[in-house]
N, C-alpha and C. Protein backbone atom coordinates (compact mmCIF):
# COMPACT_ATOMS: atom_id res chain seq x y z
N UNK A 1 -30.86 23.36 -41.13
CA UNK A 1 -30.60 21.98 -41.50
C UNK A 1 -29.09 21.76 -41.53
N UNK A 2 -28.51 20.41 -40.84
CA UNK A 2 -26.97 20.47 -41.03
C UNK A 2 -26.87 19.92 -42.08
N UNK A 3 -25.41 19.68 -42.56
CA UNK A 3 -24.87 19.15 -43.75
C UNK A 3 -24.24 17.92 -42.99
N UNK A 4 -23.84 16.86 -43.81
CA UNK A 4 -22.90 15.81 -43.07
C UNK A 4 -22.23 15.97 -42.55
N UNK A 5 -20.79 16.78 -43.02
CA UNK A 5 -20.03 17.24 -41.80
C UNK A 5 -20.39 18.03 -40.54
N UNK A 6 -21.79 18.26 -40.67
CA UNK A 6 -22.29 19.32 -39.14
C UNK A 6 -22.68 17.88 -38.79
N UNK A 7 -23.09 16.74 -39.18
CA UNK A 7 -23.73 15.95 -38.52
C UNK A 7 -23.01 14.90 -37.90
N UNK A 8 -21.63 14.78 -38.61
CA UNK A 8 -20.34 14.24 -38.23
C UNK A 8 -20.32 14.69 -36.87
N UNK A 9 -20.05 15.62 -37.09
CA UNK A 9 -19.57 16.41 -35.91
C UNK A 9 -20.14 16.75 -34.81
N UNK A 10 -21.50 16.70 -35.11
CA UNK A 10 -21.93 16.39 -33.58
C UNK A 10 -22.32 15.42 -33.19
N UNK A 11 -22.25 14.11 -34.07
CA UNK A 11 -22.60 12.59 -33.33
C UNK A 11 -20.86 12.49 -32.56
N UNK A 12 -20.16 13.11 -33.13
CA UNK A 12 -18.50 12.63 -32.78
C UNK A 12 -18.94 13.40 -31.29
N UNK A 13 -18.95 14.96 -31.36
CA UNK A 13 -19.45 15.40 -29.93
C UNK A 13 -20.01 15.33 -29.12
N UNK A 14 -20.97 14.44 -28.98
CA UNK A 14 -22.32 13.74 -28.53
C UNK A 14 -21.49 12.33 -27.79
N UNK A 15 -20.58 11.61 -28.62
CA UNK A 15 -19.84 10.36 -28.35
C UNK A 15 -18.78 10.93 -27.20
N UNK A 16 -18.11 12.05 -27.08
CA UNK A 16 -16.75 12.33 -26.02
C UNK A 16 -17.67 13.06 -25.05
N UNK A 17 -18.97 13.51 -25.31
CA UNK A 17 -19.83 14.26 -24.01
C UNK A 17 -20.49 12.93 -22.91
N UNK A 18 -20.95 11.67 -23.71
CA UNK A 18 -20.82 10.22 -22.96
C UNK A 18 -20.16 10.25 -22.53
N UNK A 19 -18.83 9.59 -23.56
CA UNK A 19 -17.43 8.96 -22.75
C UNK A 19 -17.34 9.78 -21.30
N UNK A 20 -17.11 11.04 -21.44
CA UNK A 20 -16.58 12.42 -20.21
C UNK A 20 -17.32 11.77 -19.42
N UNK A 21 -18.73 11.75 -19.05
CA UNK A 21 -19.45 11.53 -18.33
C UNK A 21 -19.42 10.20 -17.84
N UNK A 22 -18.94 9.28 -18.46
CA UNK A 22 -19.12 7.75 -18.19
C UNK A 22 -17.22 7.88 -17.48
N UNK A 23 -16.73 8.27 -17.72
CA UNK A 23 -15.39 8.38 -17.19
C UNK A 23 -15.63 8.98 -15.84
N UNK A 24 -16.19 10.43 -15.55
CA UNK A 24 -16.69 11.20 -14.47
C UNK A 24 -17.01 9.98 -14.07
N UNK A 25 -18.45 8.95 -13.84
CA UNK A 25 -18.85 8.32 -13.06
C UNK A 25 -18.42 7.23 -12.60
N UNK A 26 -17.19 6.73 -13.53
CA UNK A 26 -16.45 5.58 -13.26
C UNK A 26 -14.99 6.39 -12.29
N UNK A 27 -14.82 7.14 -12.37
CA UNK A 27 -14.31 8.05 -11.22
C UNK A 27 -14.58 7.99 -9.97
N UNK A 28 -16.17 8.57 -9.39
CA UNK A 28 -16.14 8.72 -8.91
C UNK A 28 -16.85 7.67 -7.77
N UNK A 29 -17.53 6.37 -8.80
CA UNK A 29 -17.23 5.12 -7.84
C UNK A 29 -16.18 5.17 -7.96
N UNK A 30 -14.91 5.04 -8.25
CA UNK A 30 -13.72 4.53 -7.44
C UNK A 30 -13.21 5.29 -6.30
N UNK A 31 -13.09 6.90 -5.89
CA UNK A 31 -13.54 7.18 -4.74
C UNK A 31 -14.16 7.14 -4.05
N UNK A 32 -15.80 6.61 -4.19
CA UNK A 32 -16.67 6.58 -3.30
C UNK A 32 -15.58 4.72 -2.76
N UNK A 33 -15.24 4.20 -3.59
CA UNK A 33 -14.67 2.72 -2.73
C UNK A 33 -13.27 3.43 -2.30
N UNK A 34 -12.60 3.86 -2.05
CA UNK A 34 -11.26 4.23 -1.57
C UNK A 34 -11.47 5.05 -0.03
N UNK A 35 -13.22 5.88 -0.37
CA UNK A 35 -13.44 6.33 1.21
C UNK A 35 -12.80 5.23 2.03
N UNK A 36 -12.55 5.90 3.33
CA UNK A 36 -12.14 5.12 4.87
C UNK A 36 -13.55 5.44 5.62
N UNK A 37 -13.99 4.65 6.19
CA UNK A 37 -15.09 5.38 7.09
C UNK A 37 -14.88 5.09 8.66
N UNK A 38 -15.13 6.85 9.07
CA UNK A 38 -14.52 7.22 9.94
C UNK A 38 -15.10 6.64 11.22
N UNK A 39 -15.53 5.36 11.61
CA UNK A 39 -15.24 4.64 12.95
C UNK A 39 -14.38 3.60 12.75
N UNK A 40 -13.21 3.64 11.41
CA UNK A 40 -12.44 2.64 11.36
C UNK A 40 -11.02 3.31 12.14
N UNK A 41 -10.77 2.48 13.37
CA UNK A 41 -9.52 2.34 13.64
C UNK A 41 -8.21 3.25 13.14
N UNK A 42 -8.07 2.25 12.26
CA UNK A 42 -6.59 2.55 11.33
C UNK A 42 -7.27 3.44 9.83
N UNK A 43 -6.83 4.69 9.82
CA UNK A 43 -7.38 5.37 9.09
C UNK A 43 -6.53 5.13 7.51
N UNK A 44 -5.47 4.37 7.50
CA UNK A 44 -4.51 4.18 6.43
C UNK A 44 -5.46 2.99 5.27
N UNK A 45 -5.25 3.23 3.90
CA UNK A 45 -5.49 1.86 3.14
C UNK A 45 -5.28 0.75 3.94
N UNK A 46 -5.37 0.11 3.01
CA UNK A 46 -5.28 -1.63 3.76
C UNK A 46 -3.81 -1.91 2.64
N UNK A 47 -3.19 -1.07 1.27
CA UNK A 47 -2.38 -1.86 1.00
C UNK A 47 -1.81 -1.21 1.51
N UNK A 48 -1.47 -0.54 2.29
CA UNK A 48 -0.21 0.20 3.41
C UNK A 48 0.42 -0.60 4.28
N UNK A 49 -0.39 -1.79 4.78
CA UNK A 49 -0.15 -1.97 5.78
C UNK A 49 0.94 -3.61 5.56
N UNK A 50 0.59 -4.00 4.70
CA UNK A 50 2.05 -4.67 3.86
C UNK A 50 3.16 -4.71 4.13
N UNK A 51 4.14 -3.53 3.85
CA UNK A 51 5.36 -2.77 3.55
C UNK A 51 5.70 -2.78 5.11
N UNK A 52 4.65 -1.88 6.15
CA UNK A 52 4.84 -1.45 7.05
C UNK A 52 5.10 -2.67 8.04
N UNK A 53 4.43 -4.15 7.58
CA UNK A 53 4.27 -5.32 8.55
C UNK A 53 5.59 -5.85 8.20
N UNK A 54 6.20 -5.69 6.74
CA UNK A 54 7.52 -6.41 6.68
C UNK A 54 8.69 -5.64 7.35
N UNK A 55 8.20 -4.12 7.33
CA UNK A 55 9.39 -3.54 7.67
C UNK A 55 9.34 -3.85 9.62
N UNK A 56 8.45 -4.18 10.02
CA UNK A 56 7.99 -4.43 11.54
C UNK A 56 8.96 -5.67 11.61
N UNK A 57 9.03 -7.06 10.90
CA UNK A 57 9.27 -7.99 10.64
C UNK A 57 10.76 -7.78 10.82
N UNK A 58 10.97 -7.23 9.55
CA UNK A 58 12.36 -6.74 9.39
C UNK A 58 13.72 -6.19 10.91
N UNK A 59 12.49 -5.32 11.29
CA UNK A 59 13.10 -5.12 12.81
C UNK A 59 13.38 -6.00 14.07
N UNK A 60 11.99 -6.98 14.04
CA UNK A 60 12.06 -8.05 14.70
C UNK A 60 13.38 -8.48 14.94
N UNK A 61 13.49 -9.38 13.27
CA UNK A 61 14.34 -10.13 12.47
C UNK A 61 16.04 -9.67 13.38
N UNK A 62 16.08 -8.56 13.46
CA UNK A 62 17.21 -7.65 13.27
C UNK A 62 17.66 -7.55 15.02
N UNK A 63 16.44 -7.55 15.29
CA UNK A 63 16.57 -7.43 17.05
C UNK A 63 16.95 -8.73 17.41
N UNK A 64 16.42 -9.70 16.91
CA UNK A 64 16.53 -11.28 17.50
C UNK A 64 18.31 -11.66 17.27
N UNK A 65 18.54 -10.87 15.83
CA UNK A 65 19.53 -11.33 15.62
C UNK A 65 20.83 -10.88 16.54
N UNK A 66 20.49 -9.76 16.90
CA UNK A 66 21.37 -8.56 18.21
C UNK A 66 21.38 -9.69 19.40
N UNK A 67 20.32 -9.93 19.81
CA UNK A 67 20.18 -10.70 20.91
C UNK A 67 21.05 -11.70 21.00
N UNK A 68 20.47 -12.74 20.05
CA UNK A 68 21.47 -14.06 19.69
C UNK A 68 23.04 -14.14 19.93
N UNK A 69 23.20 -13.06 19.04
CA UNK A 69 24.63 -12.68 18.84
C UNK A 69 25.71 -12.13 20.49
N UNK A 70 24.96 -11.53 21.07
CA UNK A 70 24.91 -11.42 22.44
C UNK A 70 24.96 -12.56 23.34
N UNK A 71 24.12 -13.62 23.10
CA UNK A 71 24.12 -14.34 24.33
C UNK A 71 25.22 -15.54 23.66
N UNK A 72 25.49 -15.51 22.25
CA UNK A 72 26.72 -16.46 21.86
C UNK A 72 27.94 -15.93 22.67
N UNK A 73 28.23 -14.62 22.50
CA UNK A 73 29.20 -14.11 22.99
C UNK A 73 29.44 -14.14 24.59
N UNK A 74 28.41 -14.05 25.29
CA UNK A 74 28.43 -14.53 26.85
C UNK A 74 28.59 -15.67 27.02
N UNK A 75 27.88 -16.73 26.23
CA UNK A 75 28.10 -18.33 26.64
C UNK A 75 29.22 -18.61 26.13
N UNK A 76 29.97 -17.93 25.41
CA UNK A 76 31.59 -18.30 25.08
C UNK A 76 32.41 -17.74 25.98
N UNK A 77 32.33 -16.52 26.34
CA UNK A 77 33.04 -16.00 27.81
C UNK A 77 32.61 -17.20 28.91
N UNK A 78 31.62 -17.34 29.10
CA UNK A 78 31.38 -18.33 30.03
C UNK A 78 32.39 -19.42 29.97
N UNK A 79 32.42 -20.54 28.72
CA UNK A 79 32.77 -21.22 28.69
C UNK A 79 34.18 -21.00 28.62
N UNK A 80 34.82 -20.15 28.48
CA UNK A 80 36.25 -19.84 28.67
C UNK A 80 36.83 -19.69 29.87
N UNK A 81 35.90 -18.75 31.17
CA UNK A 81 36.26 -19.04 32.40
C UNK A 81 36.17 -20.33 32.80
N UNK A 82 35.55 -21.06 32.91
CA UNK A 82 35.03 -22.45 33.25
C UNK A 82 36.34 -23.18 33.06
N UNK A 83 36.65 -22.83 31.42
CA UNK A 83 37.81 -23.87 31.35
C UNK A 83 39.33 -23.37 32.46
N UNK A 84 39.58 -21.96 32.24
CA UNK A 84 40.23 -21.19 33.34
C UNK A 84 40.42 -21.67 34.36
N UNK A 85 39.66 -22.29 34.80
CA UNK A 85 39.37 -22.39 36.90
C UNK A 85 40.26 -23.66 36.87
């Protein structure tokens, strides 16, 4: 027969042998949703692809601006011979 404190003590142990288990299973749906399944394409998350689209952006951005800067500089040579002649 337990005494109260044996009985304390194992409703308290009985309560963190749940929790464990209810934690375990709330675990391991959240990996079963984080799987990729493998006839997808792009094997990366989906929030990866964020960062990677701005930094794509970013390059764009950066190239256009090379360009620009380029053809200002020709259409001003241009316009300097022109005046020349």
């Amino acid at each position: 027969q337990l005494n109260a404190e044996q009985a304390d003590w194992r409703d308290d142990t009985d309560d963190d042998e749940l929790e464990d288990q209810e934690l375990e299973a709330h675990y391991m749906y959240m990996a079963q949703l984080q799987e990729v399944s493998p006839d997808v394409a792009d094997s990366g998350p989906i929030f990866d692809d964020e960062p990677l689209q701005k930094n794509d952006d970013d390059n764009d951005l950066a190239n256009e601006r090379e360009l620009l800067a380029s053809l200002i500089k020709k259409l001003k040579c241009e316009i300097d011979e022109s005046k020349n002649r």
